[in-house]
N, C-alpha and C. Protein backbone atom coordinates (compact mmCIF):
# COMPACT_ATOMS: atom_id res chain seq x y z
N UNK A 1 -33.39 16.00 -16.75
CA UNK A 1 -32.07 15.42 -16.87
C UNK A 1 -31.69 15.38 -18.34
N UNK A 2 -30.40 15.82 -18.83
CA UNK A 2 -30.08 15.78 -20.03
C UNK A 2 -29.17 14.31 -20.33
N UNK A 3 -29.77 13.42 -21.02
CA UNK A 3 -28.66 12.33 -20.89
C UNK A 3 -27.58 12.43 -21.86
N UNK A 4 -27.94 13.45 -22.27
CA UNK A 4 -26.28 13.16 -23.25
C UNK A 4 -25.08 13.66 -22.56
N UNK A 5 -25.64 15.09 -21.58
CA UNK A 5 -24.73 15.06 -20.64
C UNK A 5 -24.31 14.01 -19.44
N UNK A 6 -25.26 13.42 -19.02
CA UNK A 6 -25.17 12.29 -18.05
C UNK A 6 -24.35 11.42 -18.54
N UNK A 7 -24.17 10.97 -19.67
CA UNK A 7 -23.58 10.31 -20.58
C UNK A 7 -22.22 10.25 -20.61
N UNK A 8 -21.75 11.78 -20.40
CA UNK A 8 -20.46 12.56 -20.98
C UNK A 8 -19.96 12.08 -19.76
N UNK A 9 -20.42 12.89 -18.51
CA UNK A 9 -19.74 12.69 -17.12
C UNK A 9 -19.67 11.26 -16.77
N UNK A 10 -20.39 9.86 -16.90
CA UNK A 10 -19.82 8.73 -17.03
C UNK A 10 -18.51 8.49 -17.42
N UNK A 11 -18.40 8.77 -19.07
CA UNK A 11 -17.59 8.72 -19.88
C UNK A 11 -16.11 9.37 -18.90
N UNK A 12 -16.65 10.61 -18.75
CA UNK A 12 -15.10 11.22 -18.09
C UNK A 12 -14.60 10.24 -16.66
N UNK A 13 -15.68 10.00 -15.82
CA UNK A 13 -15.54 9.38 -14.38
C UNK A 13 -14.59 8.06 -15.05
N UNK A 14 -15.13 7.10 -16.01
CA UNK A 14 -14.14 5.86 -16.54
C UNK A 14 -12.57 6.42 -17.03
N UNK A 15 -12.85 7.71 -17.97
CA UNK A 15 -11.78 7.67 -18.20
C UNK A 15 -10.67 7.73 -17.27
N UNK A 16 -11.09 7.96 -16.05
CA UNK A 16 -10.12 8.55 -15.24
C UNK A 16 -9.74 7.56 -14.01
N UNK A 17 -10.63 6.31 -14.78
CA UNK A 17 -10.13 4.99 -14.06
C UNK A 17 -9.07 4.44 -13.92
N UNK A 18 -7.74 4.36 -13.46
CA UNK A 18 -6.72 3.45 -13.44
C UNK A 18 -6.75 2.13 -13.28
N UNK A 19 -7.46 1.65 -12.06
CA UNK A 19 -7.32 0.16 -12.07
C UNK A 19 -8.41 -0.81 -12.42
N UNK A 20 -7.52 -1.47 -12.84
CA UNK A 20 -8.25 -2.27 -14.10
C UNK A 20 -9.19 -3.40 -13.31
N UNK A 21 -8.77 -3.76 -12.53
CA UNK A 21 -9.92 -4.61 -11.60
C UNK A 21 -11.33 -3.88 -11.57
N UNK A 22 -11.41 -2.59 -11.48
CA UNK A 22 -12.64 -1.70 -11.42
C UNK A 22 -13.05 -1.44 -12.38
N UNK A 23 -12.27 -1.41 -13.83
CA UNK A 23 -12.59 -0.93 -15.23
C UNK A 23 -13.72 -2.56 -15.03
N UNK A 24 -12.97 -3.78 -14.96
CA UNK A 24 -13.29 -5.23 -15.36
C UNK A 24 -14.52 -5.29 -14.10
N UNK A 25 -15.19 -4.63 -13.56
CA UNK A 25 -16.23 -5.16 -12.64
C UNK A 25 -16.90 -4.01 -13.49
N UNK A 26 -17.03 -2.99 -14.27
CA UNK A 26 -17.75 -2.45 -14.83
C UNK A 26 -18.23 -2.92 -16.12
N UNK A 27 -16.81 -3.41 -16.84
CA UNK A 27 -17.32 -4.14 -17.99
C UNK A 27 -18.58 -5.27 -17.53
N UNK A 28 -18.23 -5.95 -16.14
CA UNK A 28 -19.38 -6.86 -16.14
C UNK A 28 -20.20 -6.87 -15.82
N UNK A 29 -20.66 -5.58 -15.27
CA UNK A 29 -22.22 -5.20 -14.59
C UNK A 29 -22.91 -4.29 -16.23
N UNK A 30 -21.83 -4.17 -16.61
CA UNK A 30 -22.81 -3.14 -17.90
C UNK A 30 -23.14 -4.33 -18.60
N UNK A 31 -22.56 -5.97 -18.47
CA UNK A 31 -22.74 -6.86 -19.56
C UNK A 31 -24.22 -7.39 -18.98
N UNK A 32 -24.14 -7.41 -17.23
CA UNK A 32 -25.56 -8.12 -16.91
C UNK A 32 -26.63 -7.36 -17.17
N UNK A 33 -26.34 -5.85 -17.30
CA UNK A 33 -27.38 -4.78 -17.18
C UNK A 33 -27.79 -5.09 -18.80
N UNK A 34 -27.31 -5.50 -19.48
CA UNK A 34 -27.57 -5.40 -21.46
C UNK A 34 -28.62 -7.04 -21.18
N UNK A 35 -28.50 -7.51 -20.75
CA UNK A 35 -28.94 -9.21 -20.69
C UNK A 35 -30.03 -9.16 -19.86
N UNK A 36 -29.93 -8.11 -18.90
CA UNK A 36 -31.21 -7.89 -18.09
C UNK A 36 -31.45 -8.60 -17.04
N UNK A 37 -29.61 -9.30 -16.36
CA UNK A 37 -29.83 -10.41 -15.63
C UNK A 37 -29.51 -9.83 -13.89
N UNK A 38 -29.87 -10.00 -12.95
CA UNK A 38 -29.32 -9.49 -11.79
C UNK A 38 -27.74 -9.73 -11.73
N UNK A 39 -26.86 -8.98 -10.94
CA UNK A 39 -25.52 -8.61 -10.46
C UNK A 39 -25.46 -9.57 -9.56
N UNK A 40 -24.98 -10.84 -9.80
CA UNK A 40 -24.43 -11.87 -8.70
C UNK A 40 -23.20 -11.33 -8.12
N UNK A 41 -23.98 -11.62 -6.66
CA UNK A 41 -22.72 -11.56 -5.65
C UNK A 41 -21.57 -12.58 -4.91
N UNK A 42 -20.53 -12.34 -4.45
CA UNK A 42 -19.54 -13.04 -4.00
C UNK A 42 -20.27 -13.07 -2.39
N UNK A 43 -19.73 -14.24 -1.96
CA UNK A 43 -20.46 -14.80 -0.07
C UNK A 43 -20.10 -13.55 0.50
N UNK A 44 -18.42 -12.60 0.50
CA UNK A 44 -18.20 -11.94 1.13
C UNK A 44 -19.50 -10.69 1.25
N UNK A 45 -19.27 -10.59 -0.33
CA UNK A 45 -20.40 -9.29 -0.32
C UNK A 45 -21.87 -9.85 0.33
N UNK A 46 -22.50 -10.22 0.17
CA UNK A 46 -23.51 -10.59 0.64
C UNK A 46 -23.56 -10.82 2.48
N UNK A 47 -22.38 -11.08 2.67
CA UNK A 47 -21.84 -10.95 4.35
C UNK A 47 -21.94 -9.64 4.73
N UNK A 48 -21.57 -8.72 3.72
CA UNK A 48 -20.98 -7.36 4.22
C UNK A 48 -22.49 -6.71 4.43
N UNK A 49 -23.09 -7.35 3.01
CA UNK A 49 -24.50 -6.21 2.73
C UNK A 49 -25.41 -6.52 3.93
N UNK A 50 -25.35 -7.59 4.12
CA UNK A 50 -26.41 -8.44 5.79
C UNK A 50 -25.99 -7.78 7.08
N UNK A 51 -24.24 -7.90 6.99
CA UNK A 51 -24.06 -6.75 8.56
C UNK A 51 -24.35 -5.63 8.19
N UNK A 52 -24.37 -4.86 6.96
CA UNK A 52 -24.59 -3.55 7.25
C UNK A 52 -25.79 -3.29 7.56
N UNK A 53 -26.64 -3.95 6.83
CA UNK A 53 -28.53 -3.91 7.18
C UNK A 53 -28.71 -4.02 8.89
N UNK A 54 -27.96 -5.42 9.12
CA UNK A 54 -28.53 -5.52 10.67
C UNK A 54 -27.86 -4.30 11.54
N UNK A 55 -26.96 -3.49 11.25
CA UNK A 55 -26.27 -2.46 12.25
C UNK A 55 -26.96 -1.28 11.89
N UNK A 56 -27.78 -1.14 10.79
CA UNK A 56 -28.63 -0.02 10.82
C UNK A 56 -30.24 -0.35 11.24
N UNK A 57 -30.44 -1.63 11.02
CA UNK A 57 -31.58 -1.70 11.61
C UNK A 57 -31.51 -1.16 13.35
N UNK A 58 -29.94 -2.24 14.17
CA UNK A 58 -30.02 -1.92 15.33
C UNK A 58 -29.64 -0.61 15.80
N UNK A 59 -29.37 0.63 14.78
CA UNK A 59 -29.36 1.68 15.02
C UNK A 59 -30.28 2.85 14.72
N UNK A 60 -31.54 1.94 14.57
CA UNK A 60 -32.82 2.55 14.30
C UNK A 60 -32.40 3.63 12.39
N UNK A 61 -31.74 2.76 11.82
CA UNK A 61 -31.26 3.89 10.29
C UNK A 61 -32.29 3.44 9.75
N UNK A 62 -33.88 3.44 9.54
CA UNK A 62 -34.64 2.52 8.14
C UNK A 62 -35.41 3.51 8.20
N UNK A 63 -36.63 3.08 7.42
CA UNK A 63 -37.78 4.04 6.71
C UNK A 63 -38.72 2.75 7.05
N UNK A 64 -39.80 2.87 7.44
CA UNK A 64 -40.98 1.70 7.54
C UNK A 64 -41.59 2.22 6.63
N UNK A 65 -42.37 0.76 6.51
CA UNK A 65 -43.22 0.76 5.13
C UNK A 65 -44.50 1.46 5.26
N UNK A 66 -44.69 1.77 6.24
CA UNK A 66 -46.08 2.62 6.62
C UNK A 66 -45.49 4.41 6.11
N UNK A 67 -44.36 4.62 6.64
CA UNK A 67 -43.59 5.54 6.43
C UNK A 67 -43.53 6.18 4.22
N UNK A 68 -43.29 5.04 3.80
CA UNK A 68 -42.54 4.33 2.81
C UNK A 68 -44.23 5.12 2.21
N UNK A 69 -45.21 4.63 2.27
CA UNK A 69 -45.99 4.70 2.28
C UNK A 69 -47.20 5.65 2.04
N UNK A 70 -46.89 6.78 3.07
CA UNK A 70 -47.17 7.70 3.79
C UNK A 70 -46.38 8.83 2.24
N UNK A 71 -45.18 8.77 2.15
CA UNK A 71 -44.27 9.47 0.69
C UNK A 71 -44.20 9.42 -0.09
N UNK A 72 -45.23 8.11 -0.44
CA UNK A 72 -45.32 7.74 -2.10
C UNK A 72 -46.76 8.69 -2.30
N UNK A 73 -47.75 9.08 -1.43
CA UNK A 73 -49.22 9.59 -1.42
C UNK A 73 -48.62 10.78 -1.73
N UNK A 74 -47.35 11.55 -1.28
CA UNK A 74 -46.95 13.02 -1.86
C UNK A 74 -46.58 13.08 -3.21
N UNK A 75 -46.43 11.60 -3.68
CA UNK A 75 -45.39 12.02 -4.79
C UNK A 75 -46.21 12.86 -6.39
């Protein structure tokens, strides 16, 4: 991976940000990521992230840890 290119294509993806609600949730995840602190969530999100887990669990979508497991011995 070249990061200066990785770098660049960030750079272009923001520039080409319009709304500023999304610029301002970036400014504040790059501020927790510098502080080293986890990304607190809002109740909604944390609602959303719990149904989505349980509708893929009940749709058989996961990887078991035996599985999990089993792919780290290839790596």
């Amino acid at each position: 991976m070249d990061i200066i290119l990785e770098k660049q294509k960030i750079k272009q993806q923001i520039d080409s940000i319009n709304d500023e609600s999304i610029l301002l949730s970036i400014k504040k995840f790059l501020g927790l990521v510098k502080k080293n602190q986890p990304v607190a969530l809002t109740k909604e999100e944390l609602i959303a992230r719990a149904l989505e887990s349980e509708k893929a669990i009940s749709e058989n979508k996961f990887v078991s840890i035996e599985e999990l497991e089993k792919e780290m011995k290839n790596w």
